[in-house]
N, C-alpha and C. Protein backbone atom coordinates (compact mmCIF):
# COMPACT_ATOMS: atom_id res chain seq x y z
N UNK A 1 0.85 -1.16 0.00
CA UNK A 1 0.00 0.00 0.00
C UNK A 1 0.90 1.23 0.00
N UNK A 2 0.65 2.19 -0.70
CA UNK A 2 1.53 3.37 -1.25
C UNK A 2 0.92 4.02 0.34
N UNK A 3 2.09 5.53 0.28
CA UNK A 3 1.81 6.28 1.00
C UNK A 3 0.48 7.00 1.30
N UNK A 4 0.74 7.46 -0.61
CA UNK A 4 -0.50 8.33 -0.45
C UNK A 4 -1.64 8.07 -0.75
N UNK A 5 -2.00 6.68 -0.72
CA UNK A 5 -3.37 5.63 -0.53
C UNK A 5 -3.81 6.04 1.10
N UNK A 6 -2.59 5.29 1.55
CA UNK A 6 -2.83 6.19 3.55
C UNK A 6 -3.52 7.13 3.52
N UNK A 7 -2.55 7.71 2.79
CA UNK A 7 -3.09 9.43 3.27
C UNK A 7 -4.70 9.95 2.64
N UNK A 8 -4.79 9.45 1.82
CA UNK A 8 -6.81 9.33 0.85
C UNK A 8 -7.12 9.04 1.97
N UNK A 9 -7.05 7.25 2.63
CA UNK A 9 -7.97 7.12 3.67
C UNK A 9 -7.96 7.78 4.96
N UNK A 10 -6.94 8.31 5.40
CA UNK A 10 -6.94 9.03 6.42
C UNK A 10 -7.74 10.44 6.43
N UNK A 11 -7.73 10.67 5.49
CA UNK A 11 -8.60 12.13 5.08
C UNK A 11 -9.79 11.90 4.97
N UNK A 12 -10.65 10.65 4.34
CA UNK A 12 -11.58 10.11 3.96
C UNK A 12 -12.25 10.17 5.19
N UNK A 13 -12.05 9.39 5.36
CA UNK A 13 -12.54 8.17 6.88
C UNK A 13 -13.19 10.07 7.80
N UNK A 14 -12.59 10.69 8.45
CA UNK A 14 -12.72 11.54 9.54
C UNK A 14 -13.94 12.53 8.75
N UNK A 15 -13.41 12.89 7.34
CA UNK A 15 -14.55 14.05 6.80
C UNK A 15 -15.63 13.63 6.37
N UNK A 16 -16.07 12.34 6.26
CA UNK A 16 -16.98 11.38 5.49
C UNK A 16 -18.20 11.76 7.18
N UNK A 17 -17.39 10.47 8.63
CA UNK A 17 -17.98 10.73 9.37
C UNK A 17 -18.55 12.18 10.26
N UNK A 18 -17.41 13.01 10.00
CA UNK A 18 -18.05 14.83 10.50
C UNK A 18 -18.79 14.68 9.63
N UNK A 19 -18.88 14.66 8.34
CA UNK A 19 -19.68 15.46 7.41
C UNK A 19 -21.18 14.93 7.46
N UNK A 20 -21.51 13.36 7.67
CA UNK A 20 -22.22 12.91 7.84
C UNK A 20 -22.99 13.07 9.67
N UNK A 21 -22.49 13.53 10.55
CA UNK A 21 -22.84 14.27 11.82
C UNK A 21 -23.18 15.16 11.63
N UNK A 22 -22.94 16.26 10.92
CA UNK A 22 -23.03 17.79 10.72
C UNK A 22 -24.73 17.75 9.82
N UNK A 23 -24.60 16.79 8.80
CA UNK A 23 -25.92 16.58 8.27
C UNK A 23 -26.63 16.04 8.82
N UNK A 24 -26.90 15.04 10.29
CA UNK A 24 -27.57 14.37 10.81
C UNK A 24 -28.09 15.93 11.57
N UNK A 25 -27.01 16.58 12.06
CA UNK A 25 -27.84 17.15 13.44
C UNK A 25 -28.41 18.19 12.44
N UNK A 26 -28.37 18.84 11.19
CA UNK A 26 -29.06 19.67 10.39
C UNK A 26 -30.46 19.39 10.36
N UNK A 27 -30.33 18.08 10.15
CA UNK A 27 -32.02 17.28 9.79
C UNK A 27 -32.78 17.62 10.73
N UNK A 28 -32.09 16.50 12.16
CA UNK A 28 -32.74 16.26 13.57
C UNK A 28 -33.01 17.85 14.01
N UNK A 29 -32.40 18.74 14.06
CA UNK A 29 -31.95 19.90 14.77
C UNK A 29 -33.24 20.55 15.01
N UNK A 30 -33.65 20.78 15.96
CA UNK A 30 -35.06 21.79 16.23
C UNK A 30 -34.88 22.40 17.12
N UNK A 31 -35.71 23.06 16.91
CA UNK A 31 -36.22 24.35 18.39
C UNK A 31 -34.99 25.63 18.30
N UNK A 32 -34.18 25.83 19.12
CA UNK A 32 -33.23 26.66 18.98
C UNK A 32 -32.17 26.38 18.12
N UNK A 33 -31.45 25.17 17.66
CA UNK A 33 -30.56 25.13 17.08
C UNK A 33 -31.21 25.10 15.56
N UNK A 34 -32.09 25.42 15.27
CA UNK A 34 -32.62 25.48 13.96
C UNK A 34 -32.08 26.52 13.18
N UNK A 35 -31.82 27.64 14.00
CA UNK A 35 -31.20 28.85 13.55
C UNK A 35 -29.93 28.29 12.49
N UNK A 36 -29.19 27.36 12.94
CA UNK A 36 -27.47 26.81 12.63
C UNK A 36 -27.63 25.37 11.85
N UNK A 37 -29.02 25.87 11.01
CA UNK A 37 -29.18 24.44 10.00
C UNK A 37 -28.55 24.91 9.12
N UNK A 38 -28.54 26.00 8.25
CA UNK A 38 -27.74 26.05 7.12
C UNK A 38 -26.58 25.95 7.44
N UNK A 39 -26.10 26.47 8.37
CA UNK A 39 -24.63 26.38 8.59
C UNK A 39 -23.89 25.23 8.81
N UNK A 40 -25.13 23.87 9.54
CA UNK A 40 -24.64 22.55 9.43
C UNK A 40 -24.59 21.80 8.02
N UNK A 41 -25.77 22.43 7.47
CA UNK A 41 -26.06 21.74 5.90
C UNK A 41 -24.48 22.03 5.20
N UNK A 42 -23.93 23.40 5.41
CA UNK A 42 -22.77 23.86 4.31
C UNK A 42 -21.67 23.21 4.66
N UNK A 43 -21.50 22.84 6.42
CA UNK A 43 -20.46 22.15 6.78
C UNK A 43 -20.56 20.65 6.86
N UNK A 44 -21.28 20.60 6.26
CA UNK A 44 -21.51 18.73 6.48
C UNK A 44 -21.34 18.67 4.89
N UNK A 45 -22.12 19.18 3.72
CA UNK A 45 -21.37 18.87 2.74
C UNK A 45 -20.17 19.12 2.05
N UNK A 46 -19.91 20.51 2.39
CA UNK A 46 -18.47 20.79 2.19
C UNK A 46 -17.30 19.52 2.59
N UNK A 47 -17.68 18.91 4.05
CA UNK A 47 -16.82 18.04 4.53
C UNK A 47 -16.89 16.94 3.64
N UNK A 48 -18.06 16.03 3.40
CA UNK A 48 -18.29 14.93 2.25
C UNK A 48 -17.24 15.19 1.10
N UNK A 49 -18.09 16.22 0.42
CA UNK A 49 -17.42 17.03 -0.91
C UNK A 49 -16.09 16.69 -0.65
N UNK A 50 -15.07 17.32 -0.14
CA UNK A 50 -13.60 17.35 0.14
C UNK A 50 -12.82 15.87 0.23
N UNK A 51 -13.67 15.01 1.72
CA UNK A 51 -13.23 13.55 1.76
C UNK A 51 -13.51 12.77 0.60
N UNK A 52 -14.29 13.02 -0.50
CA UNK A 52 -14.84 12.24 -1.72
C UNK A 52 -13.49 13.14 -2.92
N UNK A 53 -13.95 14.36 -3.01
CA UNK A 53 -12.66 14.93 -3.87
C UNK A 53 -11.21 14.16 -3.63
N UNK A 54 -10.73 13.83 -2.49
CA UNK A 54 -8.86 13.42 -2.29
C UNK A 54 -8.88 12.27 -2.69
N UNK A 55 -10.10 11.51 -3.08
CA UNK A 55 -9.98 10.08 -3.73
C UNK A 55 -9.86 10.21 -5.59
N UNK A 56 -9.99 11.69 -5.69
CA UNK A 56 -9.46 11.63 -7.32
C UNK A 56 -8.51 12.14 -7.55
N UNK A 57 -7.50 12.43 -6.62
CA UNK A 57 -6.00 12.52 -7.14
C UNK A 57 -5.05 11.51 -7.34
N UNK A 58 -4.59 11.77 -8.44
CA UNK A 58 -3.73 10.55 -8.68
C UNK A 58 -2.27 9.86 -7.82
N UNK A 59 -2.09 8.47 -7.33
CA UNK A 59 -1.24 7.82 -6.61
C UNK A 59 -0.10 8.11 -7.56
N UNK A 60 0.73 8.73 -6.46
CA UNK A 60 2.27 9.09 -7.43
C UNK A 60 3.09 7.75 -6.87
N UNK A 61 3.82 7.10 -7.47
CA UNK A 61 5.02 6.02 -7.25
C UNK A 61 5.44 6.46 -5.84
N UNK A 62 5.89 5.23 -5.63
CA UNK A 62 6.83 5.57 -3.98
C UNK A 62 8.21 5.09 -4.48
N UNK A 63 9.20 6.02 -3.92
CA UNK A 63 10.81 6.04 -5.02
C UNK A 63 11.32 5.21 -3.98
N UNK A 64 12.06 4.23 -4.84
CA UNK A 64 12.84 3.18 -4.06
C UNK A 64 14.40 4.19 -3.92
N UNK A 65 15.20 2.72 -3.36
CA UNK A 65 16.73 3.58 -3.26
C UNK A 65 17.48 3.58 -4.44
N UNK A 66 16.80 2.43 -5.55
CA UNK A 66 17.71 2.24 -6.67
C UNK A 66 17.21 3.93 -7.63
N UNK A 67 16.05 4.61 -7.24
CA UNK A 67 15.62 5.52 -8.14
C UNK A 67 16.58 7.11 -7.54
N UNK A 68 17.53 7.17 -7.29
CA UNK A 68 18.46 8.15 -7.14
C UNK A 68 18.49 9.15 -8.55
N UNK A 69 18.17 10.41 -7.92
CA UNK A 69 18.46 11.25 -9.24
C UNK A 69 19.57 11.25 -9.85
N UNK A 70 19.88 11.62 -11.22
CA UNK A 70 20.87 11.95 -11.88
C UNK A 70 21.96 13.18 -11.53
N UNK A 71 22.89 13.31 -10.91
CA UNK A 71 23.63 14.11 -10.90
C UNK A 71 23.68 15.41 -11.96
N UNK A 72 23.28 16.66 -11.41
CA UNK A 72 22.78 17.83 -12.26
C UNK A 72 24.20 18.17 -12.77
N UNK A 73 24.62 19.41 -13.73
CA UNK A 73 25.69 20.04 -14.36
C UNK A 73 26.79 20.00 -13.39
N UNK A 74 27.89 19.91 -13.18
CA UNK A 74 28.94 20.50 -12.61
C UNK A 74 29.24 20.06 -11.09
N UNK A 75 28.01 18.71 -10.69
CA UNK A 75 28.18 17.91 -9.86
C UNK A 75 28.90 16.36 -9.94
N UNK A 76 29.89 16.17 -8.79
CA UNK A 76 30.63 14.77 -9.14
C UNK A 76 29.70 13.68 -9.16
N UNK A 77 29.39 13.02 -10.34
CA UNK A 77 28.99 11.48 -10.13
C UNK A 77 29.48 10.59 -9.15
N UNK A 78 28.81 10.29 -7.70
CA UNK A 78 29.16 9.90 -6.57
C UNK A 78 28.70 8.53 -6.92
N UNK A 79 27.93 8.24 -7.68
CA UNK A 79 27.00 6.45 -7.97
C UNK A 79 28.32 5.72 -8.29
N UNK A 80 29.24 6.10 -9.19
CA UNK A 80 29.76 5.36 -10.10
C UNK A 80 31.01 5.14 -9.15
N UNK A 81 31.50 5.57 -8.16
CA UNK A 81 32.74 5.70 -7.32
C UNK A 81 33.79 6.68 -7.58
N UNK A 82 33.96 6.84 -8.72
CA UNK A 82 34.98 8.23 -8.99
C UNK A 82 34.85 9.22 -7.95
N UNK A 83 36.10 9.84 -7.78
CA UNK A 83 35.89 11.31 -6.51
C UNK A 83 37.07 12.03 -6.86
């Protein structure tokens, strides 16, 4: 499992369940807290929205040790042993 698979579900998982609380107590919400329904409605989907959005970025490779960059202009090639 790549890193940033982790990191999707870790983001997922927490904004999925707020977001889905924030819309429960919007629904349920009466009497005085009725006033702070829209404000639960915007923060409960906003939260969904976001934890559903980080599942469409794309998994970048995880760089092993053999994937060492190339030595830029005017730097010694240290891979090869020369010094």
């Amino acid at each position: 499992m790549s890193l940033n698979r982790t990191a999707k579900g870790i983001v997922l998982v927490p904004s999925l369940l707020l977001g889905a609380a924030f819309l429960a107590a919007a629904a349920w919400g009466g009497g005085p807290e009725s006033a702070n329904r829209s404000l639960a409605l915007g923060l409960g989907l906003s939260l969904m929205a976001t934890g559903l959005l980080t599942q469409l970025f794309p998994d970048r490779p995880e760089r092993s040790d053999d994937d060492t960059p190339a030595p830029g202009p005017g730097q010694p090639d240290t891979a090869s042993g020369d010094s």
